[in-house]
Protein backbone atom coordinates (compact mmCIF):
# COMPACT_ATOMS: atom_id res chain seq x y z
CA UNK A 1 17.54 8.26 -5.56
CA UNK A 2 16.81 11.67 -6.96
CA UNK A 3 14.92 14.48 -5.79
CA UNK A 4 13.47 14.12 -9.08
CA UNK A 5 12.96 10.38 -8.89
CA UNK A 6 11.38 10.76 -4.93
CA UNK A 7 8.91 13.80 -6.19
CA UNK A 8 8.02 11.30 -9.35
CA UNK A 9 6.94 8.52 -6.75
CA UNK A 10 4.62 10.46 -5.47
CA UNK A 11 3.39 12.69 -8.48
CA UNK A 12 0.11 11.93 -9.61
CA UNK A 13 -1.27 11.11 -13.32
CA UNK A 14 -2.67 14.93 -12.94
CA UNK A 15 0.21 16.42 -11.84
CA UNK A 16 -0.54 17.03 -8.11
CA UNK A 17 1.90 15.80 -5.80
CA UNK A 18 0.03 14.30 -2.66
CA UNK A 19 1.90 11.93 -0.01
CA UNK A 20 0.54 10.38 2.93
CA UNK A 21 1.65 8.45 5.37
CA UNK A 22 -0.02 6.20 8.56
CA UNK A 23 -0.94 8.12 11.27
CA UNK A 24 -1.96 5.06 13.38
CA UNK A 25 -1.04 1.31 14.63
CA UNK A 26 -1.63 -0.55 11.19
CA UNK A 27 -4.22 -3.59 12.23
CA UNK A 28 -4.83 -6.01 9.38
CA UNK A 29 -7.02 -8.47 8.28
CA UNK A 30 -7.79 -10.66 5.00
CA UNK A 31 -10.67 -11.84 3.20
CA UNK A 32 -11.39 -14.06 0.52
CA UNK A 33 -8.58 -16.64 1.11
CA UNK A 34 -7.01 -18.96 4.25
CA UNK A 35 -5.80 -18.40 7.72
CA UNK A 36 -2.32 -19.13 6.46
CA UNK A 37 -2.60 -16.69 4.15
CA UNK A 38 -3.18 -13.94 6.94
CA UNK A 39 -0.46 -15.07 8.77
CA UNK A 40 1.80 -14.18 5.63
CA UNK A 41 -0.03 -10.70 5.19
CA UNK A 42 0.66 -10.38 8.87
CA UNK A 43 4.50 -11.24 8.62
CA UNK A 44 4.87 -8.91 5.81
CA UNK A 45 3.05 -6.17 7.83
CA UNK A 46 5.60 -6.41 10.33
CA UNK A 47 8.49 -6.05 8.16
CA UNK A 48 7.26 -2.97 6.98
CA UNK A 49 6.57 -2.01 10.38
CA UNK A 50 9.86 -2.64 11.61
CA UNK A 51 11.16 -0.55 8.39
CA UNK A 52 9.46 2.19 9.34
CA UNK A 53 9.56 2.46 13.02
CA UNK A 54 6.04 1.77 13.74
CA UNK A 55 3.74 -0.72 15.23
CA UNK A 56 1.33 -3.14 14.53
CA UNK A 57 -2.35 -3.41 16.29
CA UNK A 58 -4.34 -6.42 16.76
CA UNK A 59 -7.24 -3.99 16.31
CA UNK A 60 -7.93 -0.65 15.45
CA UNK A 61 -10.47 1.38 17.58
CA UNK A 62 -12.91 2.39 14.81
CA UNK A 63 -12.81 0.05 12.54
CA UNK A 64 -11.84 -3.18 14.22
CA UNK A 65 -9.49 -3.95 11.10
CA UNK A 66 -7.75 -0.83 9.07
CA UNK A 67 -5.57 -2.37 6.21
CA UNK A 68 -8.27 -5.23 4.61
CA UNK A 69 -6.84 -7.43 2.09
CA UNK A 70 -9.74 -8.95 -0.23
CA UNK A 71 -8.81 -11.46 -2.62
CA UNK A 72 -11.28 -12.82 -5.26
CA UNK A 73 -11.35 -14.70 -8.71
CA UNK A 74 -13.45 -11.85 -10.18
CA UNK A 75 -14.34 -8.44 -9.93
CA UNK A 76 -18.29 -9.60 -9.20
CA UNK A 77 -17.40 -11.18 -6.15
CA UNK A 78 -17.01 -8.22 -4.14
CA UNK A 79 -20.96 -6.93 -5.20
CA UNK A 80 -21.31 -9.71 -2.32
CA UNK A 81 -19.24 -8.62 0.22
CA UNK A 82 -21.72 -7.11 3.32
CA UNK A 83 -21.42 -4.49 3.67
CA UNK A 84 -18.54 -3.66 1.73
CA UNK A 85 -20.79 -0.83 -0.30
CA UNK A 86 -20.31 1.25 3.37
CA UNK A 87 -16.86 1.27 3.33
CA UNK A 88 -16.33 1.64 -0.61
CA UNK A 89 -19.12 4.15 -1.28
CA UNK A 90 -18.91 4.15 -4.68
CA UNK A 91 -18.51 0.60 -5.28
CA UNK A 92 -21.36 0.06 -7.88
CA UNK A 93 -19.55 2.24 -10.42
CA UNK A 94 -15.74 1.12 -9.61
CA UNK A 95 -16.76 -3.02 -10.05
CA UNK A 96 -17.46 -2.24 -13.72
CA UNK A 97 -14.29 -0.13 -14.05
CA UNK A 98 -12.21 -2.77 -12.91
CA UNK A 99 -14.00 -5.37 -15.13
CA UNK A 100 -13.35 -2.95 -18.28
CA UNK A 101 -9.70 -2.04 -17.36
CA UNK A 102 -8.83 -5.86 -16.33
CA UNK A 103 -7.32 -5.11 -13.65
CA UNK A 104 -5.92 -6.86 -11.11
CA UNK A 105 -5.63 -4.58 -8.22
CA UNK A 106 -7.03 -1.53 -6.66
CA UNK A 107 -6.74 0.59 -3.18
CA UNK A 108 -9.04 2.48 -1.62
CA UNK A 109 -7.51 5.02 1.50
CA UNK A 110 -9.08 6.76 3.82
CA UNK A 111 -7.68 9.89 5.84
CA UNK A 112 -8.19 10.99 9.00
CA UNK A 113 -8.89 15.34 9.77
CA UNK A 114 -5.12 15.32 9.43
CA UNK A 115 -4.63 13.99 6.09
CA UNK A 116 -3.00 10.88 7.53
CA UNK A 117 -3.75 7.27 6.17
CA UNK A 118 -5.94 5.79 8.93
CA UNK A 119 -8.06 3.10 6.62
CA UNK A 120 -6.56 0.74 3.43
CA UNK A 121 -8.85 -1.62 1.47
CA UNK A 122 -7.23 -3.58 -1.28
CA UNK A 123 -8.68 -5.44 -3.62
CA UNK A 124 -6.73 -8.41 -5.57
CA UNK A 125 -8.14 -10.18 -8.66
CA UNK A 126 -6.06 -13.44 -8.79
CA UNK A 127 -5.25 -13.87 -12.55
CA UNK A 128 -2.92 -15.94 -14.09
CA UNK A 129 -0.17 -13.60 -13.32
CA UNK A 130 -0.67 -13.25 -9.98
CA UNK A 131 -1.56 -16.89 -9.59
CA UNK A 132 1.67 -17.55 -10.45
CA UNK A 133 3.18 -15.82 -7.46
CA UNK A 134 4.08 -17.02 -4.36
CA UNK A 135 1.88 -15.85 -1.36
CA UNK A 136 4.80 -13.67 0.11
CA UNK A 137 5.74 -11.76 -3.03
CA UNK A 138 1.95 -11.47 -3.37
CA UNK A 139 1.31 -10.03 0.47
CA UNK A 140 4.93 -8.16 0.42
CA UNK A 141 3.60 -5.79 -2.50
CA UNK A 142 0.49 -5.01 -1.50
CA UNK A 143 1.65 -4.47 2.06
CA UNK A 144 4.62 -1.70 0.82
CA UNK A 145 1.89 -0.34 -1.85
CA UNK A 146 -0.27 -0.03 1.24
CA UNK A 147 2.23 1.37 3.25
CA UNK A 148 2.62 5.37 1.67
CA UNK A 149 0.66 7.01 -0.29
CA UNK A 150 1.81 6.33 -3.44
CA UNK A 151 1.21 8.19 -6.96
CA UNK A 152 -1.33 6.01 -8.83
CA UNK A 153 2.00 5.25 -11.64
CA UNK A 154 4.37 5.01 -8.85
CA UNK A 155 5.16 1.58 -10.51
CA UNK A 156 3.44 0.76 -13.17
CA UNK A 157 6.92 0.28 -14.77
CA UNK A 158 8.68 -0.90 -12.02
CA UNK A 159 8.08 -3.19 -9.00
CA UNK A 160 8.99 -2.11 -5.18
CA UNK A 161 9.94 -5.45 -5.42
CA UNK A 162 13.36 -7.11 -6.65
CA UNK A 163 14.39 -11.03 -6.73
CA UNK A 164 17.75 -12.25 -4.91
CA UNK A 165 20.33 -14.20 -6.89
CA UNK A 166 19.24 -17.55 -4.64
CA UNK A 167 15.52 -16.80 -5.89
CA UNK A 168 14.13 -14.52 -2.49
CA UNK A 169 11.63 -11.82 -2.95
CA UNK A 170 12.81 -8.76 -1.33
CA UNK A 171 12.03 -4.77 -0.93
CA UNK A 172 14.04 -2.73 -3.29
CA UNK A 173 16.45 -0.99 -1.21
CA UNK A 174 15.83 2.28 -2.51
CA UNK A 175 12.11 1.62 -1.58
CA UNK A 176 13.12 0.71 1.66
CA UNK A 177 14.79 3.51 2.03
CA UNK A 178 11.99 6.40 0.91
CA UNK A 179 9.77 4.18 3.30
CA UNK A 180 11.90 4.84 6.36
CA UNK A 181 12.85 8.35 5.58
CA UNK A 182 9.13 9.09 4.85
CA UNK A 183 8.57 7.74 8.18
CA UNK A 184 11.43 9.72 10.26
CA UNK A 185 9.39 11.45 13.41
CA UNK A 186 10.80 15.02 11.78
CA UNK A 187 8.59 14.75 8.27
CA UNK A 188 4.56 15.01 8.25
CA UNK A 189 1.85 12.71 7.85
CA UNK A 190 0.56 14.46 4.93
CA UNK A 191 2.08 16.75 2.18
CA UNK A 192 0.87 18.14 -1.37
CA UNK A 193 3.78 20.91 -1.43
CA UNK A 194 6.58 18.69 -4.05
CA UNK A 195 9.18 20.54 -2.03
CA UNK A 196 8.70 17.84 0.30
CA UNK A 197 10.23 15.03 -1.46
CA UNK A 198 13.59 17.20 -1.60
CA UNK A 199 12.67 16.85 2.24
CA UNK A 200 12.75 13.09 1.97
CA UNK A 201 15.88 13.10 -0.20
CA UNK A 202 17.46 15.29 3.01
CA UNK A 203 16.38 12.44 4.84
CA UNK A 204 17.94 9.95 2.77
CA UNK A 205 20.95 11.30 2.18
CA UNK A 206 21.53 12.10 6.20
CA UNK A 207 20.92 8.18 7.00
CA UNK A 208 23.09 6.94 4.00
């Protein structure tokens, strides 16, 4: 990739450029569907942990779970959640957003004093598209999307993800590759300065 193309991934509709990355064991959880189903999120989780040299957690100390997965048939549903209104503050005035935009996903992060990611909560609306899916693709994307981050039009034109000739779901390389380099011990766990994606393409081009 670019320097161009890394600054655009994390260039935001305004124009600021803000990345972030995990500062902490990732320890997820999901809501709304089947124990299977976590066991998928959980197996993508660790791909992307391998990927980027990190761990996984079966808990995280203040939250018990910090990357929550909740998947619903419509935006309502999550008025119902308890307790969800603590962790999503504004959560009254983002349901009927979602409902008007008909969307089908949103993330909410939280940082620590650092600027690192230390909290995810994503929210999945199973429409027809996604139902179409399989669970892996499904958990795969939202695990990577999780994983940085990302601008909010990161890829809105493009998936992170890419099909294999014999029908596989994978990472896109190039992805892959901004994922690991953002996650090389050398870079920070937060930046706003866009000079730091020619950082990442350093990075990049030093591992290819």
């Amino acid at each position: 990739m670019t320097p161009d193309e890394i600054q655009a991934l994390f260039t935001r509709s305004d124009g600021s450029y803000r990345f972030a990355r995990w500062g902490r064991p990732v320890a997820p959880v999901v809501f709304g569907t089947d124990d299977a189903t976590l066991g998928v999120v959980k197996g993508a989780a660790e791909a992307v942990a391998r990927l980027s040299g990190r761990t996984l957690a079966e808990t995280d100390p203040e939250l018990g779970s910090n990357l929550m997965m909740f998947f619903v048939s419509g935006w309502d549903e999550l008025a119902d959640v308890p307790d969800l209104d603590r962790l999503v503050p504004d959560l009254d005035s983002l349901i009927p957003r979602l409902v008007s935009a008909e969307a089908n996903q949103y993330r909410v992060f939280r940082f620590d004093a650092a600027g690192a990611i230390r909290a995810c909560f994503a929210f999945i609306r199973m429409d027809a598209h996604l139902a179409e899916l399989p669970a892996e693709t499904i958990a795969l994307g939202q695990v990577v999307q999780s994983a940085l981050l990302w601008s909010d039009t990161a890829f809105a034109g493009t998936s992170p993800l890419a099909r294999t000739e014999d029908g596989h779901t994978i990472l896109r390389p190039e992805i892959a590759d901004v994922i690991r380099a953002a996650y090389d011990p050398v870079m920070p766990d937060m930046a706003d300065d866009p000079a730091h994606a020619l950082r990442l393409f350093a990075r990049l081009r030093a591992a290819g």
